[in-house]
Protein backbone atom coordinates (compact mmCIF):
# COMPACT_ATOMS: atom_id res chain seq x y z
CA UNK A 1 12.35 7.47 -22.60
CA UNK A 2 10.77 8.37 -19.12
CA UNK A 3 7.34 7.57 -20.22
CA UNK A 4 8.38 4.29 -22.29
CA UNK A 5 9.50 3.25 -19.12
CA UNK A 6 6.86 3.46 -16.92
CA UNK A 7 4.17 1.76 -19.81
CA UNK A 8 6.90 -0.91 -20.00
CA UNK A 9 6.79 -1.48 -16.00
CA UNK A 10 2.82 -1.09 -16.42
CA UNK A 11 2.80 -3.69 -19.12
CA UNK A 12 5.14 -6.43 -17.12
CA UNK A 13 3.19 -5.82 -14.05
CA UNK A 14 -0.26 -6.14 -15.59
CA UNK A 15 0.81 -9.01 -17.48
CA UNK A 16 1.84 -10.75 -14.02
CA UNK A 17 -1.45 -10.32 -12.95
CA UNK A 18 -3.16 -11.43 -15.45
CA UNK A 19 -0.67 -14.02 -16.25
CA UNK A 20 -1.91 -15.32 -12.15
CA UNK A 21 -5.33 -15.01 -13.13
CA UNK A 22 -4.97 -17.37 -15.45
CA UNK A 23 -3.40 -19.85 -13.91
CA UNK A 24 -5.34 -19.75 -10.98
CA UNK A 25 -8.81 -19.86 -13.22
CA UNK A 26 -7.29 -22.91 -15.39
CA UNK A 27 -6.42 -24.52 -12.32
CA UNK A 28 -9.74 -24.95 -10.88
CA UNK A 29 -12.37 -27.34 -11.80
CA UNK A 30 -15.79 -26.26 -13.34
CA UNK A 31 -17.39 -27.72 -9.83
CA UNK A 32 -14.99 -24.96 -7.60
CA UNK A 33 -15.70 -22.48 -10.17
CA UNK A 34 -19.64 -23.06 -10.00
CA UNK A 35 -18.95 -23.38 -6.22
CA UNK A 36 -16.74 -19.95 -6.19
CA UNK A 37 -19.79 -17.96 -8.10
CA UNK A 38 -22.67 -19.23 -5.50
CA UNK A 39 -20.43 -18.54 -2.55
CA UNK A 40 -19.57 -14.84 -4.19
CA UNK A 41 -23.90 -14.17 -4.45
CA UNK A 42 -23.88 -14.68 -1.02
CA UNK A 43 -21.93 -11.52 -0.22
CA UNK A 44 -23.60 -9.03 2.22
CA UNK A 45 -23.15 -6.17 0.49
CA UNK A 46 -24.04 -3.62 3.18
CA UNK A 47 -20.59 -4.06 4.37
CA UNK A 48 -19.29 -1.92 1.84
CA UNK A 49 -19.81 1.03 3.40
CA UNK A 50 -17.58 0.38 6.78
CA UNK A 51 -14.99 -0.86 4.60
CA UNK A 52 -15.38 2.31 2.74
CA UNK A 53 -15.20 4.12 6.53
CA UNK A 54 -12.76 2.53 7.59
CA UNK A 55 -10.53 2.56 3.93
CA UNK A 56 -11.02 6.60 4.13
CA UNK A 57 -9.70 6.89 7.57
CA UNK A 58 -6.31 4.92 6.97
CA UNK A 59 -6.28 7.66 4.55
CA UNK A 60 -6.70 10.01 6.89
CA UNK A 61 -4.43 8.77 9.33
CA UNK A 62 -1.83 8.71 6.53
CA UNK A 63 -2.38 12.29 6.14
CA UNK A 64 -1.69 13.29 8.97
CA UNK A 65 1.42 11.22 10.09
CA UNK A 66 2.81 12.63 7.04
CA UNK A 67 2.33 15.97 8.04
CA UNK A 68 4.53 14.94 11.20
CA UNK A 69 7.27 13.45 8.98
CA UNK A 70 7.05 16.93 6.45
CA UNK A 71 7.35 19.86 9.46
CA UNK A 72 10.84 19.42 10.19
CA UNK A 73 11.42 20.23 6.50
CA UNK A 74 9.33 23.26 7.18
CA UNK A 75 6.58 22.31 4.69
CA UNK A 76 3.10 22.35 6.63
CA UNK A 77 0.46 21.69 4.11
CA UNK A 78 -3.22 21.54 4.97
CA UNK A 79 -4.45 18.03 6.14
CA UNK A 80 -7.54 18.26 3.30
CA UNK A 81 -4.78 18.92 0.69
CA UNK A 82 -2.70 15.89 1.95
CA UNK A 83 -5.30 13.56 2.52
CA UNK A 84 -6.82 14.19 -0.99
CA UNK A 85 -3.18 13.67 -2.58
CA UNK A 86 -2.80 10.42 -0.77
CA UNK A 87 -6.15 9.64 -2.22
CA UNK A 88 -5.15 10.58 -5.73
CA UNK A 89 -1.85 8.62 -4.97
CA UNK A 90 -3.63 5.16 -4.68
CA UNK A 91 -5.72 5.86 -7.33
CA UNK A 92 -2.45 5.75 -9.71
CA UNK A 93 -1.19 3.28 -7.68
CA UNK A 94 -4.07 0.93 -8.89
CA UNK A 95 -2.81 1.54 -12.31
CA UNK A 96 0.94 1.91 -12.22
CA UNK A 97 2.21 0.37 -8.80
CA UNK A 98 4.33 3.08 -6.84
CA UNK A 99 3.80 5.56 -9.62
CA UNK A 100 1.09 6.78 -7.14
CA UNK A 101 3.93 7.62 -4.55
CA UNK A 102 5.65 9.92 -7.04
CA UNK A 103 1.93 11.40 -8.29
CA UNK A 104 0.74 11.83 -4.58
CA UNK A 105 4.29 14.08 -4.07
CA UNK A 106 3.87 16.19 -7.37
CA UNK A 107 -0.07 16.76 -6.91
CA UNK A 108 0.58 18.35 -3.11
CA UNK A 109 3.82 20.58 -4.50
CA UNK A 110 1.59 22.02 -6.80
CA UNK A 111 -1.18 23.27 -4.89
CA UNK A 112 0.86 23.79 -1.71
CA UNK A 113 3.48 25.51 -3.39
CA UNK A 114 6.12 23.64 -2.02
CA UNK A 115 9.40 21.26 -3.42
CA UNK A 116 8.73 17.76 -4.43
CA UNK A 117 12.07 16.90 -4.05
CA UNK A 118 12.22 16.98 -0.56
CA UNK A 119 8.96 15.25 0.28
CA UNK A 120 9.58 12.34 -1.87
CA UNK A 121 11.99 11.33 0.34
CA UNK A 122 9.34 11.68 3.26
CA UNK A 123 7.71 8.82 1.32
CA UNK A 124 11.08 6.73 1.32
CA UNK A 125 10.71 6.73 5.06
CA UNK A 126 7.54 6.43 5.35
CA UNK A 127 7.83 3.13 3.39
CA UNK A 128 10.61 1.66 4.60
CA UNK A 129 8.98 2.10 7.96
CA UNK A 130 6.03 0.41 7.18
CA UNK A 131 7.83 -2.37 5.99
CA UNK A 132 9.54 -2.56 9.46
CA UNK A 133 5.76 -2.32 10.65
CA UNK A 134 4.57 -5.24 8.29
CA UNK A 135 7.61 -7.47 9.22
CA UNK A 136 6.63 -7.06 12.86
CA UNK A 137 3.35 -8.21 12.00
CA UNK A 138 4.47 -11.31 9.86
CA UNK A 139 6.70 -12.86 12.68
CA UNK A 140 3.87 -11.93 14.79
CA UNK A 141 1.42 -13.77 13.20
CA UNK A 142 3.70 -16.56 11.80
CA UNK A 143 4.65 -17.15 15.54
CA UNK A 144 1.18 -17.42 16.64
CA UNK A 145 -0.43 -19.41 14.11
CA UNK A 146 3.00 -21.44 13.87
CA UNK A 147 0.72 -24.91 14.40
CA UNK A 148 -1.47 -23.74 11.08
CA UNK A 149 1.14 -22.16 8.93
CA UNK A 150 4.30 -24.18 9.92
CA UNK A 151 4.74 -26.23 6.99
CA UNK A 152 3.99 -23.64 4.66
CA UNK A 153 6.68 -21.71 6.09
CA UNK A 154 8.70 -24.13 5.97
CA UNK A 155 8.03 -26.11 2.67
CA UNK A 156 7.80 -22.36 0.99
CA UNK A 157 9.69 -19.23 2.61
CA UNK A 158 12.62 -21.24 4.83
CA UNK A 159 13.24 -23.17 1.73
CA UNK A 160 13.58 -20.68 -0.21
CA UNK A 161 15.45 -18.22 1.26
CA UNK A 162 17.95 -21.70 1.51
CA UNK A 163 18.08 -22.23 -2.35
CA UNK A 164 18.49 -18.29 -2.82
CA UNK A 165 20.87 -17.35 -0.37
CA UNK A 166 23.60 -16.13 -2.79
CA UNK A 167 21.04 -14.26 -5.01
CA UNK A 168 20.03 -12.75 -1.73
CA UNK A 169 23.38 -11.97 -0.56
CA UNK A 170 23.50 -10.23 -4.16
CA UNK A 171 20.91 -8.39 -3.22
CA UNK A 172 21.95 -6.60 -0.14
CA UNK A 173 25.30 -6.02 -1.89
CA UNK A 174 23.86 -4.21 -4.41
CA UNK A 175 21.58 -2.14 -2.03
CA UNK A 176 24.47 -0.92 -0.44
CA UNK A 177 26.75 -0.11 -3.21
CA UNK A 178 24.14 2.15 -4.19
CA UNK A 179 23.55 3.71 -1.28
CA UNK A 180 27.16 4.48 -1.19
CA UNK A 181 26.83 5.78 -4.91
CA UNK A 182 24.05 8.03 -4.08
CA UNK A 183 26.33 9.48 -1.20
CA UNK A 184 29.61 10.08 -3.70
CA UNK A 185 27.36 11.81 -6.03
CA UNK A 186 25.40 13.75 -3.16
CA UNK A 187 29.17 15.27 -2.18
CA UNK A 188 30.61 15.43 -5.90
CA UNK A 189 27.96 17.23 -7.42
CA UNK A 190 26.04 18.96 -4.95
CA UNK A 191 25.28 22.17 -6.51
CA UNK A 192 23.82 20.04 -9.36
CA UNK A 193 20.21 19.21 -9.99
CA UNK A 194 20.43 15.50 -9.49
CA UNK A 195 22.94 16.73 -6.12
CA UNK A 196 19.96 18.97 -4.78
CA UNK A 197 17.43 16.13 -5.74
CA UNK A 198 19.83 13.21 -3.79
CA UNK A 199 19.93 16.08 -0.59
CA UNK A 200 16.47 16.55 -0.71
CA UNK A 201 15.90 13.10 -0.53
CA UNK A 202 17.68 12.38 2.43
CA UNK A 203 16.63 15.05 4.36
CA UNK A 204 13.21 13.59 3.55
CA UNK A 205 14.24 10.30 5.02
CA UNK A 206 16.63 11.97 7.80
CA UNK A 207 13.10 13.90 9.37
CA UNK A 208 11.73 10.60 10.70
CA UNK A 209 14.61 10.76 13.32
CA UNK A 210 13.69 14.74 13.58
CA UNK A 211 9.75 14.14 15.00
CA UNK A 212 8.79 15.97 18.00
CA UNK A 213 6.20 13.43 19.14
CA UNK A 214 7.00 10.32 18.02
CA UNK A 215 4.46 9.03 20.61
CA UNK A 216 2.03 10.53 17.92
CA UNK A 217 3.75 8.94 14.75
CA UNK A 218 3.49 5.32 16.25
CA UNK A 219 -0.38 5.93 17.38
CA UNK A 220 -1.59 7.06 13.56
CA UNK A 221 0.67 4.19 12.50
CA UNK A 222 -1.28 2.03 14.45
CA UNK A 223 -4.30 3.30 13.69
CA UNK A 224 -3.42 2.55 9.67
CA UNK A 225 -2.59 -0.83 10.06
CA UNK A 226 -5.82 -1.32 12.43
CA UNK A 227 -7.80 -0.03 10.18
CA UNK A 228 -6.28 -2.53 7.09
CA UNK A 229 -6.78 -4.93 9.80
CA UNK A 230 -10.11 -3.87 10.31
CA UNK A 231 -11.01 -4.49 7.04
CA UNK A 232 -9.88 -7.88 6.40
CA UNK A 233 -11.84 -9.02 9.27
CA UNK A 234 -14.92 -7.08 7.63
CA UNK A 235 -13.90 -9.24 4.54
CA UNK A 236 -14.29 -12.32 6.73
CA UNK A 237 -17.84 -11.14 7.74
CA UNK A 238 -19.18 -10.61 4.16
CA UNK A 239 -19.49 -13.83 3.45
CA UNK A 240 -21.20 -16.81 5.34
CA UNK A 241 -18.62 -19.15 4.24
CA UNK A 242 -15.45 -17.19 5.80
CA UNK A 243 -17.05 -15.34 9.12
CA UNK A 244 -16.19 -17.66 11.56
CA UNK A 245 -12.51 -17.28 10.68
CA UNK A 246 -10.56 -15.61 14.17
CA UNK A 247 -8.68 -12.45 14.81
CA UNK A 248 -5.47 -14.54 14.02
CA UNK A 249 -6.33 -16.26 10.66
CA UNK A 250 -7.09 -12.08 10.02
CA UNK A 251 -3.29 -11.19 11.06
CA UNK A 252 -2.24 -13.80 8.40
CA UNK A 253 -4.26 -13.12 5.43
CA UNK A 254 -3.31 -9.06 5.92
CA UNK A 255 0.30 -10.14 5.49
CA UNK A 256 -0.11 -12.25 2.31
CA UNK A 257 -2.43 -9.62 1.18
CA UNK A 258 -0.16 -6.81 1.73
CA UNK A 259 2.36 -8.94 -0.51
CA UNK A 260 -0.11 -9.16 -2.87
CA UNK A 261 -1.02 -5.69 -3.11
CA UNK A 262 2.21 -4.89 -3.66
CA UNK A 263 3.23 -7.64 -6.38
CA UNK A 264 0.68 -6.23 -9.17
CA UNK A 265 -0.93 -3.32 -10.08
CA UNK A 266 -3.78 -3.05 -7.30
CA UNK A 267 -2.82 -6.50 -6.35
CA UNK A 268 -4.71 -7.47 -9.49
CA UNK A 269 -4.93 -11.70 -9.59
CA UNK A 270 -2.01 -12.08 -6.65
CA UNK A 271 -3.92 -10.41 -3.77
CA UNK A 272 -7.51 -13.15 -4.87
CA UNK A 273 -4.69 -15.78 -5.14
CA UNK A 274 -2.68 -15.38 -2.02
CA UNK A 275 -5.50 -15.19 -0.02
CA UNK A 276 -6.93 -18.29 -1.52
CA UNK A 277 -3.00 -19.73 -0.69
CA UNK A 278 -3.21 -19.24 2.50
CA UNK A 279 -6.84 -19.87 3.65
CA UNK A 280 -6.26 -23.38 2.21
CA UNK A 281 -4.32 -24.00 5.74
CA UNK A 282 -7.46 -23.32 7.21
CA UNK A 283 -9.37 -26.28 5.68
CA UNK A 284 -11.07 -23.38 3.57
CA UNK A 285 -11.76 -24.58 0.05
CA UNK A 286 -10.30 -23.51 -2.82
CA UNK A 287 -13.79 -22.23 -3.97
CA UNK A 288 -14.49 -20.18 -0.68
CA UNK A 289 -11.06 -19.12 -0.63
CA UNK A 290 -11.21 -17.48 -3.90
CA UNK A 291 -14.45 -15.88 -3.33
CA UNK A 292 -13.22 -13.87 -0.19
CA UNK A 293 -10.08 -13.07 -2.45
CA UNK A 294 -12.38 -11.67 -4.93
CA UNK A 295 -14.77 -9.80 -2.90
CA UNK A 296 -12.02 -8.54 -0.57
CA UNK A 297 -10.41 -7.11 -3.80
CA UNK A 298 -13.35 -6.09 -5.68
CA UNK A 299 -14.58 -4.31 -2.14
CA UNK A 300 -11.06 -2.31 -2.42
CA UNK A 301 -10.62 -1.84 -5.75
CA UNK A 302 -13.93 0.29 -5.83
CA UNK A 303 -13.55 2.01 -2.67
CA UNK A 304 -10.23 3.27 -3.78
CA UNK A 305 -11.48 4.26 -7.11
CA UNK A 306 -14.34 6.11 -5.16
CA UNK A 307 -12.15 7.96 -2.81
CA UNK A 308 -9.77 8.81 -5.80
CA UNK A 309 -12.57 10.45 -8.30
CA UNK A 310 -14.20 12.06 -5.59
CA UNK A 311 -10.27 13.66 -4.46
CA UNK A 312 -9.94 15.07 -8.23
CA UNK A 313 -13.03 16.28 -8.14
CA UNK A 314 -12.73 18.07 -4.56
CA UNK A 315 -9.03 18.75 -5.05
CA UNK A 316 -9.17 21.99 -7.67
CA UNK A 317 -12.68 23.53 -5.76
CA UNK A 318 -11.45 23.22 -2.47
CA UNK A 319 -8.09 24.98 -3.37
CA UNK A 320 -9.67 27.89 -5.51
CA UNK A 321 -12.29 28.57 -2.73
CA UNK A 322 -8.97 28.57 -0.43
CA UNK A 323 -7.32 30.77 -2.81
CA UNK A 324 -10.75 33.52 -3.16
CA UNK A 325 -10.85 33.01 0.58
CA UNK A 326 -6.96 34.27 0.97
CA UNK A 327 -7.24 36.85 -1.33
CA UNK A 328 -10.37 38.70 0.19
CA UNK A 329 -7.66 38.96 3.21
CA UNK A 330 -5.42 40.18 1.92
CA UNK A 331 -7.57 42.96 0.20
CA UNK A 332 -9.06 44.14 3.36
């Protein structure tokens, strides 16, 4: 039942993204599709490898600011073992979206030799805080750029969150009746396995208030969201068409791409067509728009399948030379 449920979410997901694909390719003209494919050839390819840099240190970053978040819970794994599970993590992530967060969890128990339970909810935190992080960053850049973007908020989000507002109410309503669920069954039951597993959960999420330098947490977030920052500017630069777009067009476009990324399976069709969306309010054609969508995508798509090959290759030799390197200790 567990697995028809996760090729069912696969399936709907995947056919979202395809379903966008094709809209967005029937919508366009053969002249913007001819136009899309030249501006694409122009791409300077040799920016691949700082993207690819800068992708593997927002890894790396990740790593270690969820080290922070797992010490209080008395689990120190090493930062090689961490950073190659988060690796592995967005690898799955490009197939199932936020199966990877589950793999990621599992992969790190079992060569750390530690719960899973309890570092899941680690991940709970550390997502609902970057959500905090990326809503910063979208009033931020929506009050910047409010003379470019204005009537798109308007005409789009105001509106409807207007039409919606009982759904949304719903929503919240729901949210917190479950919350409150998870609590009655936390007390209830908790010398059962699903009472452990709700415990270990929130003591997951409770260790973000348990940090002994949150100076440090804030900095590596920082430096993650830089570095996704980072490479949507690099984006801008690959093509001739797109690199005299600012700093502040970049803040935009990493918060419609960060919806995108999250509304398909690697952001597959809605991260190329969101882009495209918004980079039309920048007197960008359709055509260009598409083509950084695409390259920016492609560019990300292949660095994460890189980094996550290479992290299941290095994964099992790195841990068996640890293990040969442990036990020669312990025999002298």
């Amino acid at each position: 039942m567990k697995a028809l449920k996760v090729v069912l979410q696969y399936l709907v997901f995947l056919g979202l993204g395809i379903g966008i694909i094709y809209y967005m390719f029937n919508s366009m003209s053969a002249a913007d599709k001819a136009a899309m494919y030249d501006s694409m050839k122009q791409t300077r390819l040799w920016i691949i490898f700082p993207v690819l840099v800068s992708g593997y240190l927002s890894h790396w970053f990740r790593a270690l600011r969820w080290k922070m978040m797992l010490k209080p819970l008395d689990i120190v794994p090493t930062t090689t073992n961490t950073t190659l599970a988060i690796l592995i993590g967005y690898l799955v992530n490009l197939l199932v979206p936020r199966m990877g967060e589950v793999a990621k969890c599992t992969i790190l128990a079992k060569y750390e030799h530690v719960p899973a339970d309890k570092m899941v909810g680690t991940v709970v935190a550390e997502r609902a805080f970057d959500v905090l992080v990326l809503g910063l960053i979208t009033l931020t850049a929506f009050g910047l750029q409010a003379d470019v973007i204005g009537e798109f908020v308007n005409d789009k989000i105001l509106s409807a969150f207007a039409a919606k507002t009982t759904l949304i109410a719903a929503g919240i309503s729901g949210m917190v009746f479950f919350v409150l669920l998870l609590v009655y069954v936390a007390r209830k039951y908790q010398h059962s396995k699903i009472g452990r597993f709700i415990k270990g959960l929130s003591d997951g999420v409770a260790t973000i208030w348990k940090l002994e330098n949150r100076g440090r947490f804030l900095l590596l977030t920082v430096l993650i969201w830089g570095n996704y920052y980072l490479q949507v500017m690099m984006g801008f630069w690959s093509l001739p068409a797109t690199e005299h777009l600012g700093w502040l067009c970049g803040m935009v476009v990493l918060v419609f791409g960060s919806v995108g990324m999250i509304a398909t399976p690697g952001g597959l069709g809605a991260y190329p067509a969101l882009v495209a969306l918004i980079l039309g309010y920048y007197h960008m054609s359709p055509a260009d728009g598409q083509a950084l969508g695409w390259v920016s995508w492609v560019a990300q798509a292949v660095i994460v399948i890189l980094l996550g090959v290479g992290a299941l290759i290095v994964l099992p030799i790195f841990n068996r030379k640890k293990h040969h390197a442990a036990h020669r200790v312990d025999t002298k």
